[in-house]
PDB file of N, CA and C in Angstrom:
ATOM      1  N   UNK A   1       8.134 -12.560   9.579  1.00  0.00           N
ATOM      2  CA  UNK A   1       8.685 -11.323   9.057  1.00  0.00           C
ATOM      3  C   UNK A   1       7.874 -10.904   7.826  1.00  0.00           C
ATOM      4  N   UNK A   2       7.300  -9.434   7.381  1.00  0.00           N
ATOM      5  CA  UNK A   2       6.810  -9.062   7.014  1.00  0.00           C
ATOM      6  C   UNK A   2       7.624  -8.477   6.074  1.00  0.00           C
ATOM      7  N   UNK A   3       7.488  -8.512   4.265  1.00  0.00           N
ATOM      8  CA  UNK A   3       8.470  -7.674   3.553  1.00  0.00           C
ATOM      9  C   UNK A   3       7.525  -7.201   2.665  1.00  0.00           C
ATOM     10  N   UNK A   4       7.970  -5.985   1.963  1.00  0.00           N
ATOM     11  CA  UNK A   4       7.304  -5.421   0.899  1.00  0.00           C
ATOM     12  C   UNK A   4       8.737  -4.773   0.420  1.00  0.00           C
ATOM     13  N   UNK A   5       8.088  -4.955  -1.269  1.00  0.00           N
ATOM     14  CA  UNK A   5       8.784  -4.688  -2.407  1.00  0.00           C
ATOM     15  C   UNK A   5       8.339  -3.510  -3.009  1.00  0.00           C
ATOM     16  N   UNK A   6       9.002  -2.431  -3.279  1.00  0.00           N
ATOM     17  CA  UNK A   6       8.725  -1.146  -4.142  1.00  0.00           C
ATOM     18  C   UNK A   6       9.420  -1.116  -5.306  1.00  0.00           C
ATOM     19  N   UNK A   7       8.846  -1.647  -6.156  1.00  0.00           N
ATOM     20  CA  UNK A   7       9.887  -1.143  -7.801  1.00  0.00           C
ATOM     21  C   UNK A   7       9.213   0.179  -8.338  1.00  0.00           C
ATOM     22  N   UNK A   8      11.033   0.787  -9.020  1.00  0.00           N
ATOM     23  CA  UNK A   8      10.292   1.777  -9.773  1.00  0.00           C
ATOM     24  C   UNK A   8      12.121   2.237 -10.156  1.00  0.00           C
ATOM     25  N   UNK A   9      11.659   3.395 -11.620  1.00  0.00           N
ATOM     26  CA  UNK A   9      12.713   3.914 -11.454  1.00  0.00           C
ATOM     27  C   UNK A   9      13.098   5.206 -10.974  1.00  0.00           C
ATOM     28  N   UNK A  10      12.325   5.661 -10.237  1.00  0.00           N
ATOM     29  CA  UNK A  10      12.988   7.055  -9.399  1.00  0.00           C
ATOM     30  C   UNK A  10      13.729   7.492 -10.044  1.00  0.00           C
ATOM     31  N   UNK A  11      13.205   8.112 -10.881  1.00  0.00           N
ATOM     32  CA  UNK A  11      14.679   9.214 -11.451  1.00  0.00           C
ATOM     33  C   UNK A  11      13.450  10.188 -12.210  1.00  0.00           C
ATOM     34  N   UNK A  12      13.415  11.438 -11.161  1.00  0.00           N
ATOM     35  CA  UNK A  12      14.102  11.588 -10.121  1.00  0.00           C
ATOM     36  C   UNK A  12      13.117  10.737  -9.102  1.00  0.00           C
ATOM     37  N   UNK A  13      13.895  10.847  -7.998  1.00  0.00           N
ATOM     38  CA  UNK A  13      13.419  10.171  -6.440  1.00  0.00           C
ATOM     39  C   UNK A  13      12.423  11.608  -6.093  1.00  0.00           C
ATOM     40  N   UNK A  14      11.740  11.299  -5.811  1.00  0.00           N
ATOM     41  CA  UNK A  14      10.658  12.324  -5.285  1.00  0.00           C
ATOM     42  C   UNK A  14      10.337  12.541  -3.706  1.00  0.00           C
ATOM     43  N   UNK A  15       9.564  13.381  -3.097  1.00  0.00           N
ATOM     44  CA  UNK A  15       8.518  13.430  -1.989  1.00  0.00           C
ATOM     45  C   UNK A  15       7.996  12.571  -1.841  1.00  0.00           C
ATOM     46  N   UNK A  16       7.188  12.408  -2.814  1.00  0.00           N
ATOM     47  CA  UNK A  16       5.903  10.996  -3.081  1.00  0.00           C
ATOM     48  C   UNK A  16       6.463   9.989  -2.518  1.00  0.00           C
ATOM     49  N   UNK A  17       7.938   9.451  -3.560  1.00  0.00           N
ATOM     50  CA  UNK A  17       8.580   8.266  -3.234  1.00  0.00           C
ATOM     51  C   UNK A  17       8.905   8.356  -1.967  1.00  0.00           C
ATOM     52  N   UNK A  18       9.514   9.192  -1.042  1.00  0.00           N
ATOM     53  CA  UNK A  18      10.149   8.768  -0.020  1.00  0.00           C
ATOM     54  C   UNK A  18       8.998   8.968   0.898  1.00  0.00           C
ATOM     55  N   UNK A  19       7.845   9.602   0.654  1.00  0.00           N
ATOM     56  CA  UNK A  19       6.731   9.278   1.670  1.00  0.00           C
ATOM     57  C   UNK A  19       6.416   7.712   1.553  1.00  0.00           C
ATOM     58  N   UNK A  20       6.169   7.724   0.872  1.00  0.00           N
ATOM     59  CA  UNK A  20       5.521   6.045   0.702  1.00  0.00           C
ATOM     60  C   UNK A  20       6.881   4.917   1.441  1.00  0.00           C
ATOM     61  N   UNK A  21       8.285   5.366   1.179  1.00  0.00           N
ATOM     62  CA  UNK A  21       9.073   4.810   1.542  1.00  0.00           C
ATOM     63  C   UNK A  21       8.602   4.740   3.054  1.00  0.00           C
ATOM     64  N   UNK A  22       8.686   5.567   3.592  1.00  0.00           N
ATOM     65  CA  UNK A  22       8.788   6.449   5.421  1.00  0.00           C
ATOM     66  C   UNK A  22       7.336   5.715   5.739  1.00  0.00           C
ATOM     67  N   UNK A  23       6.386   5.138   5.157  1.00  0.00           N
ATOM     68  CA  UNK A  23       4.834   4.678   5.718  1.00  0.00           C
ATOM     69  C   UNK A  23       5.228   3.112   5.569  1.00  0.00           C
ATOM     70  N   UNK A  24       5.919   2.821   4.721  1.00  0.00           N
ATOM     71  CA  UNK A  24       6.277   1.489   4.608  1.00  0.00           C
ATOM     72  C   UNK A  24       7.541   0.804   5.558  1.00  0.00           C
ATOM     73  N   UNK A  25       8.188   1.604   5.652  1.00  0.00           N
ATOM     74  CA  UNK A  25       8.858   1.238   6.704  1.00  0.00           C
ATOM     75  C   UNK A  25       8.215   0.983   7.934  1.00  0.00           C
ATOM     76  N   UNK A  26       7.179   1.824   8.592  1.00  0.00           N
ATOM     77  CA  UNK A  26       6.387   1.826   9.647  1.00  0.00           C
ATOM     78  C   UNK A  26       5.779   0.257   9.728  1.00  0.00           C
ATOM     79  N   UNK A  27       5.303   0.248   8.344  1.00  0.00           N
ATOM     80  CA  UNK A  27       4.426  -0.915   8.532  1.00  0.00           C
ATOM     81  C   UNK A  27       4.936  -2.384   8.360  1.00  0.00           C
ATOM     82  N   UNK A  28       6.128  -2.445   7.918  1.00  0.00           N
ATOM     83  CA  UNK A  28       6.939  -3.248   7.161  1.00  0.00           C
ATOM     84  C   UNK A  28       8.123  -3.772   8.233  1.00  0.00           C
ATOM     85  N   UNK A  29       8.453  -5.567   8.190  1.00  0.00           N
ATOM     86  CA  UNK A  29       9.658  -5.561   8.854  1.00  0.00           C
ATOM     87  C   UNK A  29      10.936  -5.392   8.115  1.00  0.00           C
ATOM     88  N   UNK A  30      10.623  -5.151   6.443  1.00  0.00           N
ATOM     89  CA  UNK A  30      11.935  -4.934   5.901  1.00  0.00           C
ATOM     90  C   UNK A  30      11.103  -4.561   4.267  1.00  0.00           C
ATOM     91  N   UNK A  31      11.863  -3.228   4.133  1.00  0.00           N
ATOM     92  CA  UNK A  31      11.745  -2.911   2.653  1.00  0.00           C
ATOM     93  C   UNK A  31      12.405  -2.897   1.800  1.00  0.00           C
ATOM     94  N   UNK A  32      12.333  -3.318   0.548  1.00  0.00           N
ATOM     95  CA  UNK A  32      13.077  -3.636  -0.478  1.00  0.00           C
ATOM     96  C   UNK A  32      12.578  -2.193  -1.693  1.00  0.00           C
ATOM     97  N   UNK A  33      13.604  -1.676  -1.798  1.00  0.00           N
ATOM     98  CA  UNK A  33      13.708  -0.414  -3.154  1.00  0.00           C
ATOM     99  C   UNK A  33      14.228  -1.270  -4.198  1.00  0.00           C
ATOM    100  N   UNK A  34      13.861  -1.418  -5.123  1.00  0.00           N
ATOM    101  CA  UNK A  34      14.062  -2.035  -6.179  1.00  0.00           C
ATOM    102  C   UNK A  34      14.360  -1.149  -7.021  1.00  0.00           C
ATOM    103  N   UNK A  35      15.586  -0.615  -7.973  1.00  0.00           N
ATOM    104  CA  UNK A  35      15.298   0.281  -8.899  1.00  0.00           C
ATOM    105  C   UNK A  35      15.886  -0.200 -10.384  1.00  0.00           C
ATOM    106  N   UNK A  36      14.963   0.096 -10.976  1.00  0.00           N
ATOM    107  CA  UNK A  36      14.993  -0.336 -12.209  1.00  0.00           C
ATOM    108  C   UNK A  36      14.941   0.493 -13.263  1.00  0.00           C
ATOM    109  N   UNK A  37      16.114  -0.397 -14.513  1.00  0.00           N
ATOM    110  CA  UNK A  37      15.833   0.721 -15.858  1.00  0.00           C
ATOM    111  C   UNK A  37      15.293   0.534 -16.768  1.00  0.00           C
ATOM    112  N   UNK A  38      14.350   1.760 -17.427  1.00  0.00           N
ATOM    113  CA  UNK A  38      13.382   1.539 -18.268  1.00  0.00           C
ATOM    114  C   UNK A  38      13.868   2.150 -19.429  1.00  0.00           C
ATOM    115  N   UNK A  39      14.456   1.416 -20.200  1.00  0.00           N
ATOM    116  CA  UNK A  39      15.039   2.374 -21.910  1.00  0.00           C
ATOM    117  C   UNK A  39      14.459   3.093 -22.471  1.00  0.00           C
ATOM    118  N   UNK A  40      12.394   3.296 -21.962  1.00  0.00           N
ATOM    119  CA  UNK A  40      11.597   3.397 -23.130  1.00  0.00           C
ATOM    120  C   UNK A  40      11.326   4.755 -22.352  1.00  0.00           C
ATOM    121  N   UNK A  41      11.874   5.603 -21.686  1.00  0.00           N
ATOM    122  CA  UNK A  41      12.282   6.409 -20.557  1.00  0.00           C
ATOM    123  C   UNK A  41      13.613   7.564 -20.870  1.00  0.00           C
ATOM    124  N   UNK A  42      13.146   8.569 -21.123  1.00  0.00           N
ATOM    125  CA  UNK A  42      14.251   8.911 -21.241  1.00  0.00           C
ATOM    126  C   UNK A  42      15.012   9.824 -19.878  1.00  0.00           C
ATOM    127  N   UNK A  43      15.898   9.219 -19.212  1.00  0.00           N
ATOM    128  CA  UNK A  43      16.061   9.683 -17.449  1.00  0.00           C
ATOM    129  C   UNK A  43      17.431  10.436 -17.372  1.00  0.00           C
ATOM    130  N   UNK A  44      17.247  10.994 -16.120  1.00  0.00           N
ATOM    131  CA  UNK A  44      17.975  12.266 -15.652  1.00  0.00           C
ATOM    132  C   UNK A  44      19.568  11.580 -15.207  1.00  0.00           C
ATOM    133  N   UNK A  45      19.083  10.473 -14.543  1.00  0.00           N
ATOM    134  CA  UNK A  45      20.449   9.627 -14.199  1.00  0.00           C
ATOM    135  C   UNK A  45      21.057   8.109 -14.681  1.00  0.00           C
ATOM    136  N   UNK A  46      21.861   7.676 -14.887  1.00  0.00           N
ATOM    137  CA  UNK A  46      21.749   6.265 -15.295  1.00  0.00           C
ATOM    138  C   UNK A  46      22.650   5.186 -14.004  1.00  0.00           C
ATOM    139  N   UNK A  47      22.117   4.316 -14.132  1.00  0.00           N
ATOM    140  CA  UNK A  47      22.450   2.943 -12.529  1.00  0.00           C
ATOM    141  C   UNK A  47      23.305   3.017 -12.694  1.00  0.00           C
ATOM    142  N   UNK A  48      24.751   3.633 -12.839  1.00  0.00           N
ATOM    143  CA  UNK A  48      25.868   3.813 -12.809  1.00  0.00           C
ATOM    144  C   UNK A  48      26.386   4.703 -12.205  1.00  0.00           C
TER     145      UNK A  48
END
């Protein structure tokens, strides 16, 4: 089984991101979105 890991904090979630999501899935037997918070960031949404 084949996995790949994408960290990031998407905020916002983009085109970009979900292209890369949609090519990785193709290639991938399982993808992992990792999303993470960056304090030093000032973001649109919070993991809550």
């Amino acid at each position: 089984m084949h996995r790949a890991l994408y960290p990031g904090t998407f905020d916002p979630i983009t085109l970009g991101h979900l292209d890369i999501l949609n090519k990785a899935a193709h290639m991938f037997d399982e993808v992992i979105l990792a999303v993470a918070d960056y304090t030093g960031k000032d973001s649109n949404f919070n993991l809550e």
